[in-house]
Protein backbone atom coordinates (compact mmCIF):
# COMPACT_ATOMS: atom_id res chain seq x y z
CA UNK A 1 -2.87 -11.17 12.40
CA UNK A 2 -3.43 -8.12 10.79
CA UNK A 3 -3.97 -4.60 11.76
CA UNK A 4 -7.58 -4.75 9.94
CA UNK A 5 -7.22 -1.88 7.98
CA UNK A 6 -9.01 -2.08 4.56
CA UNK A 7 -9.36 0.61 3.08
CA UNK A 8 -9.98 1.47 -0.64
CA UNK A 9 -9.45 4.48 -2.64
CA UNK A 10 -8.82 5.91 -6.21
CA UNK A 11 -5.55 6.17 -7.17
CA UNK A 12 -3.75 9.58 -7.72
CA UNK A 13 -0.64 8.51 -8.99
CA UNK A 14 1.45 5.53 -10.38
CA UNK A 15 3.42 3.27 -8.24
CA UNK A 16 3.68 5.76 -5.17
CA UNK A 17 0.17 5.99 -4.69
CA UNK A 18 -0.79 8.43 -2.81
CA UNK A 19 -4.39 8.49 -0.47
CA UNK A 20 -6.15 11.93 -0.41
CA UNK A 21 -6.35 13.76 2.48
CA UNK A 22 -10.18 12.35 3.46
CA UNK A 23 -8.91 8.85 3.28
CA UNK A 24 -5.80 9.94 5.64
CA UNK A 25 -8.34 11.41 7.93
CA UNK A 26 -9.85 8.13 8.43
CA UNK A 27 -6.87 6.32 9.66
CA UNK A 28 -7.20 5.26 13.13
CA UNK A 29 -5.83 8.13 14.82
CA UNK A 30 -3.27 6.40 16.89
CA UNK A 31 -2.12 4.52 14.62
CA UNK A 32 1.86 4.81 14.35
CA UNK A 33 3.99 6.39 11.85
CA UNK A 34 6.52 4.57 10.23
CA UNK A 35 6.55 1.50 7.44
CA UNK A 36 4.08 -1.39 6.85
CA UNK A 37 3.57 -4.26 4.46
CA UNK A 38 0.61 -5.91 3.06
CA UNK A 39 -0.85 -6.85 -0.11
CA UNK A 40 -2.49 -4.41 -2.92
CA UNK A 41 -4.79 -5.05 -5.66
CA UNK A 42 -5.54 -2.48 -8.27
CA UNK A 43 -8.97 -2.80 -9.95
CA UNK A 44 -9.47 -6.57 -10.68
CA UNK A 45 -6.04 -7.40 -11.19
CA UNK A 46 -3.73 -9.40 -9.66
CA UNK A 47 -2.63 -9.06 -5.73
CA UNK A 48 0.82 -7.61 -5.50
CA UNK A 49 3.06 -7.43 -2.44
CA UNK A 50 3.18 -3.89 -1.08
CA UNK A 51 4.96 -1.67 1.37
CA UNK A 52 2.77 1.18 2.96
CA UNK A 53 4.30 4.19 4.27
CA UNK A 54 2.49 6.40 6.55
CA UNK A 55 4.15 9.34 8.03
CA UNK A 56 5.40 13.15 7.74
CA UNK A 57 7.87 12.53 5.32
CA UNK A 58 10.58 14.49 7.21
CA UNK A 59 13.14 14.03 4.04
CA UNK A 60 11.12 15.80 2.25
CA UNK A 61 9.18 18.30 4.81
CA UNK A 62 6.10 17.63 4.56
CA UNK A 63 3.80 19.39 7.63
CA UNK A 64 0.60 17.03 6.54
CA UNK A 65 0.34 13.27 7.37
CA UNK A 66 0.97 11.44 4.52
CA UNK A 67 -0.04 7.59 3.23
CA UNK A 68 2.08 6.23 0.26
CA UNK A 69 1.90 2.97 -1.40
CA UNK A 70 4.56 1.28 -2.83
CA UNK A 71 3.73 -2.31 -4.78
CA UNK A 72 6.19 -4.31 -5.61
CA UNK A 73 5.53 -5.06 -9.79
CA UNK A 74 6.28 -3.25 -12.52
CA UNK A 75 3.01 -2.63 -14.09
CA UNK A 76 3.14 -2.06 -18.16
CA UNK A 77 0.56 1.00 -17.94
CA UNK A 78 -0.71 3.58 -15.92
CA UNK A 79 -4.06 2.93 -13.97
CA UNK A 80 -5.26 6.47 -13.39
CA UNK A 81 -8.73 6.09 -12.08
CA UNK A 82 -8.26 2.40 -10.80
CA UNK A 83 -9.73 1.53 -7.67
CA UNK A 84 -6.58 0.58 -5.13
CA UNK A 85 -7.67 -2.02 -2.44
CA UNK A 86 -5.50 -2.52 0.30
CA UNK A 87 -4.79 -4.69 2.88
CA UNK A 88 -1.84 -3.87 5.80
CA UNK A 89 -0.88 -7.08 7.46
CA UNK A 90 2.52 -5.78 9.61
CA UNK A 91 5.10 -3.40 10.97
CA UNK A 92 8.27 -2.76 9.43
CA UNK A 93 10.03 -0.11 11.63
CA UNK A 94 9.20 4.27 12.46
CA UNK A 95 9.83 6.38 10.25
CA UNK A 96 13.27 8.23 10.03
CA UNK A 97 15.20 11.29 8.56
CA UNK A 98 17.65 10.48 5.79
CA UNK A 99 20.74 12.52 5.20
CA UNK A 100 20.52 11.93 1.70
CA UNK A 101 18.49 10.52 -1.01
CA UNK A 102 20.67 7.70 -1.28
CA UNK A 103 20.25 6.86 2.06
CA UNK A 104 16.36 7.08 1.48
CA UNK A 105 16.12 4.96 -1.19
CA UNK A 106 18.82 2.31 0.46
CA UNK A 107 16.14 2.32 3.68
CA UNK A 108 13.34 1.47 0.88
CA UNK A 109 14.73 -1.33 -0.74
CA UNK A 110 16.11 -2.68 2.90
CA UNK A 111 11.86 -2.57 3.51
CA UNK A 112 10.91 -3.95 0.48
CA UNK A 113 13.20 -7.04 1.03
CA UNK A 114 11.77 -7.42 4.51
CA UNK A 115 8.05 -7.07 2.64
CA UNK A 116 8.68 -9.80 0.60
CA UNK A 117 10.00 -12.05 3.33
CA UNK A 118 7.38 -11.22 5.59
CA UNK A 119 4.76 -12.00 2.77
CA UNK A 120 5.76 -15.22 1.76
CA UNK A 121 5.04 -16.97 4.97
CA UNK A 122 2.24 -18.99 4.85
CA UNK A 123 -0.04 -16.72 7.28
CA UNK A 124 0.38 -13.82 5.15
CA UNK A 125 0.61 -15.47 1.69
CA UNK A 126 -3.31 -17.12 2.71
CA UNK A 127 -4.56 -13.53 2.94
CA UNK A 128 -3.30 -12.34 -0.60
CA UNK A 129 -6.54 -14.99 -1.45
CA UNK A 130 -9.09 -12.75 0.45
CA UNK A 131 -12.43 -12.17 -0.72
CA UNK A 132 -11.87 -8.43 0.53
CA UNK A 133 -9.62 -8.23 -2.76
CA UNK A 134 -12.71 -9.51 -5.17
CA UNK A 135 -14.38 -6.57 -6.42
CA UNK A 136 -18.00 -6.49 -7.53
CA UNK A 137 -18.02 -7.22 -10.95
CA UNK A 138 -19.25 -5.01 -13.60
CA UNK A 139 -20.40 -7.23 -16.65
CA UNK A 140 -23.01 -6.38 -19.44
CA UNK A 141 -25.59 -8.82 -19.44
CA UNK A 142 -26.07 -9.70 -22.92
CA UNK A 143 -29.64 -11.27 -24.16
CA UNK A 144 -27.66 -14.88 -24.85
C-alpha cells in the first residue's frame, strides 16, 4: 500500500512544485531520499499522475532537503495560490548525481514512464478516487 503520506500545501511554483521548508520539516524524518510516484490534485481539479522527488539535489548543490513535484499534464494556466494535495503511493529508486543535464532529464523521463506504469495498475489507479483528494467545497449559498 502506500507510504501514507498526505500532505497538502500551497503551491510556489508551476509544474515543479516546490514544498516550503515547514512542510519539508514535517516529513517523516527517516524517510529516504530518492524518487516516488503518486497521484496529485491541484485545487478541485482533476487527479493527475505524479512523480515526487525528495532529496539534496546534488546536480544542482543544494545543502537543504528539498521536495519537488512533478505531475504529469500539461496544465493551460498557472495555479499560483492553488492548494496541491498529494498522495505518494511508491518507490522509484535513490537519488543520484548526473554528469550532465542531459543525463538528468533522461533519468526523469526514465521515472516518469515507470510512474505511469506503476499507476495504472488497478491498486494504485483505485486510490486516484480517494476522498482524501475531495476538498471542502466553497459555494455561495444563494436565497433560491
Amino acid at each position: 500500500g502506500g507510504l501514507g503520506l498526505h500532505s497538502r500545501f500551497t503551491l510556489s511554483k508551476i509544474f515543479a512544485a516546490n514544498f516550503s521548508d515547514q512542510v519539508v520539516e514535517s516529513f517523516p524524518s527517516d524517510i529516504s531520499t530518492g524518487i516516488y510516484y503518486g497521484w496529485a490534485c491541484v485545487g478541485n481539479g482533476d487527479v493527475h499522475k505524479m512523480v515526487l522527488s525528495i532529496g539534496w539535489n546534488p546536480f544542482y548543490k543544494n545543502i537543504k532537503k528539498s521536495v519537488e513535484t512533478h505531475i504529469i499534464h500539461t496544465f493551460k494556466e498557472d495555479f499560483y495560490g492553488e492548494i496541491l494535495s498529494i498522495v505518494i503511493i511508491g518507490y522509484i529508486r535513490p537519488e543520484k548525481n548526473f554528469d550532465s543535464l542531459e543525463a538528468l532529464i533522461s533519468a526523469i523521463q526514465g521515472d516518469i514512464e515507470e510512474a505511469k506504469r506503476q499507476l495504472d495498475l488497478p491498486e494504485h489507479l483505485k486510490l486516484k478516487e480517494d476522498n482524501f483528494f475531495n476538498l471542502p467545497e466553497h459555494k455561495i449559498v444563494n436565497n433560491h
